[in-house]
Protein backbone atom coordinates (compact mmCIF):
# COMPACT_ATOMS: atom_id res chain seq x y z
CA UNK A 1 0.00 0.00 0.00
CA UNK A 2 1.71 3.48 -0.92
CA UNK A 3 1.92 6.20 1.80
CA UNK A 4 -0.83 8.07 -0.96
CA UNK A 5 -3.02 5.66 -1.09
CA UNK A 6 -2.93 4.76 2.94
CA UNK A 7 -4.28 8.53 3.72
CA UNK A 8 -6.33 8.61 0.86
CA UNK A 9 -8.30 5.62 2.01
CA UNK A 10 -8.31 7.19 5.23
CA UNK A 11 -10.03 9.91 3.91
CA UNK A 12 -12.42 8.37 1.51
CA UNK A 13 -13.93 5.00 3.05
CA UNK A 14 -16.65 5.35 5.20
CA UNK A 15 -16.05 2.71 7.76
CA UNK A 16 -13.11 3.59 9.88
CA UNK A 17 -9.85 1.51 10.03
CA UNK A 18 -9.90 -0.63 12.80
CA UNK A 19 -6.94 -1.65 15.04
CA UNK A 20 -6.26 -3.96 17.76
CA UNK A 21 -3.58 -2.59 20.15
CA UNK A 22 -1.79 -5.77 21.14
CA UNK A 23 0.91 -3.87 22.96
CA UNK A 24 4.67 -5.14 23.96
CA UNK A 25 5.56 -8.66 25.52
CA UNK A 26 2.32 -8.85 28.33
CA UNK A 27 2.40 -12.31 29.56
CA UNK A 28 5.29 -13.82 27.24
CA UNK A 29 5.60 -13.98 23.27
CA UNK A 30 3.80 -17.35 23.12
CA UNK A 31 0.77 -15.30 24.57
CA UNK A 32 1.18 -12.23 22.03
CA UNK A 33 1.27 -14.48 19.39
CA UNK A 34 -2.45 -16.24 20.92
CA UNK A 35 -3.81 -12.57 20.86
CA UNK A 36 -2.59 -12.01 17.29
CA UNK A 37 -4.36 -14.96 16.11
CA UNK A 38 -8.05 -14.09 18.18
CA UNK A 39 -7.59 -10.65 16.88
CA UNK A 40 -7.04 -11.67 12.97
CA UNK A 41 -10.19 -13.78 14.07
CA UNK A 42 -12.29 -10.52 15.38
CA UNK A 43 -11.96 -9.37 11.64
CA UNK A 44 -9.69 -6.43 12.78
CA UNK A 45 -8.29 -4.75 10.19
CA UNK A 46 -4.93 -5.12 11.90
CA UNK A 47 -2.71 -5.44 14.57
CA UNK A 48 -0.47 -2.90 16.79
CA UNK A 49 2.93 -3.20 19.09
CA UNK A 50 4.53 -1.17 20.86
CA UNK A 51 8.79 -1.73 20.28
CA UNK A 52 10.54 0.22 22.90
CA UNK A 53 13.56 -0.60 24.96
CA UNK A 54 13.71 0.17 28.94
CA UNK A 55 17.34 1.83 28.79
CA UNK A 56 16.14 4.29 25.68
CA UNK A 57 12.29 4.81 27.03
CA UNK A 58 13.02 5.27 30.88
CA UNK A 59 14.89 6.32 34.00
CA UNK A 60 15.72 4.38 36.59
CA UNK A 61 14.09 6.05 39.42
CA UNK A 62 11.05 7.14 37.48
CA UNK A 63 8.24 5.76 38.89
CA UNK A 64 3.97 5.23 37.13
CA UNK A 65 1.47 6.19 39.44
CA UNK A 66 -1.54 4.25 39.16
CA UNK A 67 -5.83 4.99 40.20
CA UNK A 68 -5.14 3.24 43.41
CA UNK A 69 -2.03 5.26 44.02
CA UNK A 70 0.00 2.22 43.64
CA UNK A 71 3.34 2.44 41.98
CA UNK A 72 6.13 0.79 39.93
CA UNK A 73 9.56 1.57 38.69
CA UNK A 74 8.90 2.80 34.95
CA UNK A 75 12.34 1.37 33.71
CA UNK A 76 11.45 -2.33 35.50
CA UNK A 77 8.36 -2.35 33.61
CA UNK A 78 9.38 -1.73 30.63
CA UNK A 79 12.18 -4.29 31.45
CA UNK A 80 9.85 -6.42 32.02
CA UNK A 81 7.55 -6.00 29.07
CA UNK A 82 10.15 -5.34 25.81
CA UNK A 83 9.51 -6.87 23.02
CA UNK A 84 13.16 -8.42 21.24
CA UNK A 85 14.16 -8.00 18.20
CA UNK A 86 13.75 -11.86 17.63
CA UNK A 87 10.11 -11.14 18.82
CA UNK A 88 9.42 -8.71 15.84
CA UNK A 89 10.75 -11.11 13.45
CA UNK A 90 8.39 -14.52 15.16
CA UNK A 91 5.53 -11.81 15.16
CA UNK A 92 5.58 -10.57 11.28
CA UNK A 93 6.64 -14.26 10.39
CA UNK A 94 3.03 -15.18 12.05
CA UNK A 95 1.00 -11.79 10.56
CA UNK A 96 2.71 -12.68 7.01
CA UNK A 97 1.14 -16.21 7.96
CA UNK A 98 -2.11 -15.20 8.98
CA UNK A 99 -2.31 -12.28 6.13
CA UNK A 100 -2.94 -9.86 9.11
CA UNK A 101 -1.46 -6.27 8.56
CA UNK A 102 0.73 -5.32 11.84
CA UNK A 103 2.81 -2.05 12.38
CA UNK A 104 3.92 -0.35 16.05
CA UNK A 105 4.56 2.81 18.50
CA UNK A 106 8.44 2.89 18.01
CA UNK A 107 9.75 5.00 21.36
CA UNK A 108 13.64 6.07 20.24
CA UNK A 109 15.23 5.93 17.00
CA UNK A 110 16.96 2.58 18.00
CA UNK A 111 13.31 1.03 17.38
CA UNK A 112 12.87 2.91 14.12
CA UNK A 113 15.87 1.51 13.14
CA UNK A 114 14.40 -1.81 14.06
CA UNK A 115 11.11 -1.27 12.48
CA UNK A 116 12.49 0.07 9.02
CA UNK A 117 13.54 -3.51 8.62
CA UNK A 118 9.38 -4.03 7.74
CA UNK A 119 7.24 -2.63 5.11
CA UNK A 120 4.67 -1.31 7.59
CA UNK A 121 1.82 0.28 6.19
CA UNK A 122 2.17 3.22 8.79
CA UNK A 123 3.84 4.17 12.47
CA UNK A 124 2.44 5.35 14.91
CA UNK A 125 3.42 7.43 17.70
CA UNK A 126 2.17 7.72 21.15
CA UNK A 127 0.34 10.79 23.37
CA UNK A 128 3.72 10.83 25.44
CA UNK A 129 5.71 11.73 22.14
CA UNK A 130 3.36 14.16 20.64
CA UNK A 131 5.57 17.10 21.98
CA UNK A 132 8.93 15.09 21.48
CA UNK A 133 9.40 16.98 18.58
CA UNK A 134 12.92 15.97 17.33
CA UNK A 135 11.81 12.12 17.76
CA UNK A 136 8.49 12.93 15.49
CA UNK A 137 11.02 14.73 12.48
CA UNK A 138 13.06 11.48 12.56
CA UNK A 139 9.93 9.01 11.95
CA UNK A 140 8.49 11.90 9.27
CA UNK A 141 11.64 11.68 7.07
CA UNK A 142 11.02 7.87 6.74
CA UNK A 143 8.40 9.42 4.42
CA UNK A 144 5.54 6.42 5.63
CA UNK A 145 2.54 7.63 6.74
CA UNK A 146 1.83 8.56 10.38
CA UNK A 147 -0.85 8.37 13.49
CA UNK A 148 0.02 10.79 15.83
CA UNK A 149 -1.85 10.57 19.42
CA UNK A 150 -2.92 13.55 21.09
CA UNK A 151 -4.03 12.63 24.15
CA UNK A 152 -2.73 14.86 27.46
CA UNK A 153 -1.92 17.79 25.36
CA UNK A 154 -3.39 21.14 23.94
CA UNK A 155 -4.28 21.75 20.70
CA UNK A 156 -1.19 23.81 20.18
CA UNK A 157 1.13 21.56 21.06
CA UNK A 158 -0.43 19.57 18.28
CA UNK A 159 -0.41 22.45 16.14
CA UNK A 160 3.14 22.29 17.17
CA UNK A 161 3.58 18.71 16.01
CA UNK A 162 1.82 18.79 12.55
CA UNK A 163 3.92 21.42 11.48
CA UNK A 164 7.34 19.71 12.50
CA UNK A 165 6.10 16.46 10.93
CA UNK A 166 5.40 18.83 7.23
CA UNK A 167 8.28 20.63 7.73
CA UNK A 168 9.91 17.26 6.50
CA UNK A 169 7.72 17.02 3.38
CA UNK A 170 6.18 14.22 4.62
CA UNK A 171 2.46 14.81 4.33
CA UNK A 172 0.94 11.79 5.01
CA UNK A 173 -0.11 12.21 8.31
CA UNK A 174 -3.63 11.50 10.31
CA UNK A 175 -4.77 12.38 13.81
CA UNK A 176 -5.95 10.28 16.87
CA UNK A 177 -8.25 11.93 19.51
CA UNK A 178 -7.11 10.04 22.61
CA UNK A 179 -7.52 10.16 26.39
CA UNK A 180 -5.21 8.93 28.49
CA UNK A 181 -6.34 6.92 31.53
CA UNK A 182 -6.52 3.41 31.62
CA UNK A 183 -9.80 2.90 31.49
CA UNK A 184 -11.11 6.34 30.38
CA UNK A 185 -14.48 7.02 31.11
CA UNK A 186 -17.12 7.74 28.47
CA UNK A 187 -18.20 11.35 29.73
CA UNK A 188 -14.44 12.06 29.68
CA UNK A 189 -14.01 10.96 25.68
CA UNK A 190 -15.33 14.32 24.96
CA UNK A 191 -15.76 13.61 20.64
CA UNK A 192 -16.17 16.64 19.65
CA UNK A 193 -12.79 17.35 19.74
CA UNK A 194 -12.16 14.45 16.75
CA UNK A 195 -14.39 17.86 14.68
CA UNK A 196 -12.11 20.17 16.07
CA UNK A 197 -9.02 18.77 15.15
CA UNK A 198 -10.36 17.53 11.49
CA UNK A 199 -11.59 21.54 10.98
CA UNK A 200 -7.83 22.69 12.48
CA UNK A 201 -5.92 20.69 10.65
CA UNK A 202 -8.04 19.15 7.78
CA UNK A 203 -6.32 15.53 8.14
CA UNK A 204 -8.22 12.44 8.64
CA UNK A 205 -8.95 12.04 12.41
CA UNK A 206 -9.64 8.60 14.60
CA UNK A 207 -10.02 7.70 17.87
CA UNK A 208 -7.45 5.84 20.33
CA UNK A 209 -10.15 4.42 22.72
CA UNK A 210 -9.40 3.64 26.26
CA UNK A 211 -13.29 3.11 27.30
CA UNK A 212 -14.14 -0.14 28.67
CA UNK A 213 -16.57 -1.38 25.92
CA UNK A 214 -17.42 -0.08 22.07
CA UNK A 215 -19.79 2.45 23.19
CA UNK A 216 -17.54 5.80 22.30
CA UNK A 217 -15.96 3.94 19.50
CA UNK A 218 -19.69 3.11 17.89
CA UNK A 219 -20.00 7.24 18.75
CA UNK A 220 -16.57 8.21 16.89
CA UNK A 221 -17.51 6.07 13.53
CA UNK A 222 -21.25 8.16 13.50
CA UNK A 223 -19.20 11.43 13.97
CA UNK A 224 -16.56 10.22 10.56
CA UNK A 225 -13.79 8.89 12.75
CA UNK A 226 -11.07 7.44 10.32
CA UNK A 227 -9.41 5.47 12.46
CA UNK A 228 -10.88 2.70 16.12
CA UNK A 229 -7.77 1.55 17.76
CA UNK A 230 -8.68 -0.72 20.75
CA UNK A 231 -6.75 -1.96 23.38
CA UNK A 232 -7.23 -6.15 22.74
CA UNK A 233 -6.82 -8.38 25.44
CA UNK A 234 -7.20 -12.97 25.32
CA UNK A 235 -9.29 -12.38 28.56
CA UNK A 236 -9.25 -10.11 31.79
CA UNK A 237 -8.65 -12.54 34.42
CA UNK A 238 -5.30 -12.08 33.15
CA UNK A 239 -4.73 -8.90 34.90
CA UNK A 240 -1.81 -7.58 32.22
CA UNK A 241 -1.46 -4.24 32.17
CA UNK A 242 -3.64 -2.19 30.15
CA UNK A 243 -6.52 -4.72 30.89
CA UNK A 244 -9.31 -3.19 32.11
CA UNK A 245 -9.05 -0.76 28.85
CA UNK A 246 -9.10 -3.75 26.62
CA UNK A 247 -11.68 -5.92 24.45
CA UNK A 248 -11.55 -9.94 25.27
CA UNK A 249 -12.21 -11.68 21.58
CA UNK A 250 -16.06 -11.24 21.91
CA UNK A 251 -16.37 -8.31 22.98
CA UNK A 252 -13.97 -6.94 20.12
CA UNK A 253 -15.66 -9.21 17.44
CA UNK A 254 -18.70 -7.13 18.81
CA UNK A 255 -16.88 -3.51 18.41
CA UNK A 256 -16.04 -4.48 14.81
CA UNK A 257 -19.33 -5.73 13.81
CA UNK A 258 -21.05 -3.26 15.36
CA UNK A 259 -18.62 -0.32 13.97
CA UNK A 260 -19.09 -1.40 10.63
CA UNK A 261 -22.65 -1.51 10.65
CA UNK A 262 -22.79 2.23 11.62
CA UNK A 263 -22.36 3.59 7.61
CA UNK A 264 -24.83 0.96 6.70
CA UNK A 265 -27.44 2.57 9.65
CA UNK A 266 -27.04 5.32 8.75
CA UNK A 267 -27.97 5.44 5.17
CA UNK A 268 -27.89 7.55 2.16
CA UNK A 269 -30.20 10.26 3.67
CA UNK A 270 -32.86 9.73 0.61
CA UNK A 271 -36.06 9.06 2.20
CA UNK A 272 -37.74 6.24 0.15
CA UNK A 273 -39.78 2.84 0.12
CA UNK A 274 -37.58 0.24 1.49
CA UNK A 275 -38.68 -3.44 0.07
CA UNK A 276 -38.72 -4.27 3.43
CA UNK A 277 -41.25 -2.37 4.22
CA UNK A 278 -43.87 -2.69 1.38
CA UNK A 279 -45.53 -5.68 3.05
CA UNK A 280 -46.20 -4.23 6.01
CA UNK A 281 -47.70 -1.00 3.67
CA UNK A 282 -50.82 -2.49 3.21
CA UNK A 283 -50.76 -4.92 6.69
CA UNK A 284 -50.05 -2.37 9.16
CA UNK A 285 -51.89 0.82 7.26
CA UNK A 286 -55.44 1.53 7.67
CA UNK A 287 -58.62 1.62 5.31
CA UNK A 288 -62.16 2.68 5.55
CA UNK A 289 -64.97 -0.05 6.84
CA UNK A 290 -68.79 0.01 7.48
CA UNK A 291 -69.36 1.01 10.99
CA UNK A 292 -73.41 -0.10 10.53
CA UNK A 293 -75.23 -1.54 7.89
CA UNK A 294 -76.37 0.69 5.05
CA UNK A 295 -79.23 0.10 2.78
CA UNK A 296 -78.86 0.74 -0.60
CA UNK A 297 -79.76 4.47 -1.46
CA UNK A 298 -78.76 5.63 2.19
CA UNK A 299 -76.26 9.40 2.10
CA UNK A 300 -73.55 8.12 4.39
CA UNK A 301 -72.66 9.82 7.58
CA UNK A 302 -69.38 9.56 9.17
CA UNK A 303 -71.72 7.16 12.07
CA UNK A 304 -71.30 4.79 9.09
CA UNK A 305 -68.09 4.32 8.88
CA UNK A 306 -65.26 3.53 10.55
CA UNK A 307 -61.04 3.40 10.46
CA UNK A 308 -59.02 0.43 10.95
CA UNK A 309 -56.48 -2.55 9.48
CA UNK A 310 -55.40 -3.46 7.12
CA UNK A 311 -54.76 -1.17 4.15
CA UNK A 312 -56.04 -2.40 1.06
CA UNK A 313 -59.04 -0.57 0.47
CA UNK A 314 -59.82 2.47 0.13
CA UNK A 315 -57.47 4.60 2.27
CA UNK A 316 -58.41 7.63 5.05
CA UNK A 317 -57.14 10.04 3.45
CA UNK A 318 -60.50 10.00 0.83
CA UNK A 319 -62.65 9.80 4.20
CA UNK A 320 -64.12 12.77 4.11
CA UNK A 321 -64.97 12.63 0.15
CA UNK A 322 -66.96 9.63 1.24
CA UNK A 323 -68.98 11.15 3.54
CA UNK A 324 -72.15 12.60 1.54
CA UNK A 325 -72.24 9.86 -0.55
CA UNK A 326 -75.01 7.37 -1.40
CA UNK A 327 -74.84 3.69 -0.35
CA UNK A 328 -74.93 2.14 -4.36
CA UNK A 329 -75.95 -1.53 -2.74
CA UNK A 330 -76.68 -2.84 1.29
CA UNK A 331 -73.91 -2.67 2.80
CA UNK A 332 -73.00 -4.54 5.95
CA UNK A 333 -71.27 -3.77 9.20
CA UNK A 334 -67.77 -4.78 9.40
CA UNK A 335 -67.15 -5.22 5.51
CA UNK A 336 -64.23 -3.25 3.68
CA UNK A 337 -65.47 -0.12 1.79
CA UNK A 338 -65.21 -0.54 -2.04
CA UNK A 339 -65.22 2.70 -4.57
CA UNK A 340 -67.90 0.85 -6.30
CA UNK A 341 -70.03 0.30 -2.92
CA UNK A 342 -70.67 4.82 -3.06
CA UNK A 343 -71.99 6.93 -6.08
């Protein structure tokens, strides 16, 4: 796929790419490799890593704070979590195998260096890069196309960001609205911003969802998003980080379906018979019937008639030309009004 052609689809297609954040080396590569295969099996468009190194990404002595005011050493964790270079290599040996698209959030140019080795379709960079401005020139002048994250930041520092990345002449760029708690909740996805930044910056915007389930996604996709990357996880009783913002298989088969089925809900806009509906058109609609019986001869009052299923006579909208009429033959209570019952 050329970097042209990536955006371009971006922009064009009406159902948003959709991508299932596997992450680095949670729970060993035997178990990334499980997740890559459920995900291909969600239908996801494709799957994301995250290459990074602990001595190029963190301190020692920097510590994450977590919602429970917990903490851990940031350079253990990513210790703990890297994914080898021998990893990449078993991982696009298995997405060649399965025909599943992959790419990843490189974190220093060492990992860029890594990743060039692949003919990724895109890379994508991460909300705690978005003002690491020298690090987002480097991955530009690759000339692929880029997702930037913009969660935790202002929409100058973005500003600030998009301009650095064109100032390399690479264009082929797109936008992820993104918040960044793990989970985020759904009154804090505020998606209105994914307007803002596509009427700032005219580029294709998605959504980085860290919500618990495919509500806000399932929003994003109505508002035009370009882009659903999800967190994807083989189940939750595994407790790996990033877990309680992630899909299990089902739930993410469920996001997918259910994202791509927004387009096809919401229609063309042309308000028309649907073929669907023309059965229940003359079930369901209503026609005029003899309230009483009428002799023949009798002017017909609206006492005569009455209003009800189904619709294949004559229909209410002619009720009140009826009404003055003369009864041509007896009619009886309960029978469907003909034209040829009135002169």
């Amino acid at each position: 796929m050329s970097e042209k052609n990536f955006i371009d689809k971006l922009r064009q297609e009406n159902v948003p790419l959709i991508i299932a954040e596997i992450g680095a080396n949670y729970g060993g590569i035997e178990l990334v490799k499980n997740m890559v295969r459920s995900a291909a099996q969600t239908g996801a468009d494709m799957v994301k890593f995250q290459t990074y190194r602990a001595e190029t990404i963190a301190t020692p002595g920097s510590f994450f704070t977590f919602e429970d005011g917990s903490q851990v050493s940031q350079f253990e964790f990513f210790k703990k979590y890297e994914l080898s270079p021998e990893h990449h290599e078993e991982l696009d040996a298995l997405c060649k195998e399965l025909g599943v698209k992959w790419t990843s959030t490189p974190s220093h140019e060492s990992d860029l260096d890594l990743l060039e080795r692949y003919d990724l379709p895109f890379y994508k960079t991460g909300s705690d890069d978005l003002t690491n401005i020298p690090f987002l020139k480097t991955i530009a002048r690759k000339m692929r196309p880029m997702l930037v994250s913009t969660g935790m930041c202002s929409l100058e520092e973005i500003k600030m960001a998009v301009d650095a990345i064109h100032s390399t002449g690479n264009t082929q760029l797109a936008l992820l609205h993104c918040v960044v708690s793990y989970p985020s909740k759904p009154e804090d996805a505020n998606l209105r911003v994914i307007d803002t930044l596509r009427r700032t910056f005219d580029l294709p915007v998605g959504l980085s969802d860290h919500t618990q389930d495919e509500f806000t996604s399932i929003l994003a996709t109505q508002m035009g998003a370009a882009v659903i990357e999800k967190h994807f996880t083989l189940d939750h009783a595994l407790k790996l980080p990033d877990h309680q913002a992630s899909l299990d298989p089902v739930e993410f088969k469920k996001l997918v379906e259910r994202v791509r089925l927004v387009p096809k809900a919401m229609g063309d806009g042309i308000k028309s018979i649907l073929l669907t509906e023309e059965k229940w058109r003359a079930a369901a609609r209503k026609s005029i019937f003899i309230a009483a019986d009428i002799s023949a001869g009798t002017r017909i009052t609206e006492a005569h008639l009455a209003i009800r299923r189904p619709g294949s006579g004559i229909a209410p909208k002619y009720f009140d030309e009826i009404i003055g009429r003369t009864a041509a033959r007896d009619l009886t209570r309960e029978a469907m009004l003909q034209w040829e019952d009135v002169t």
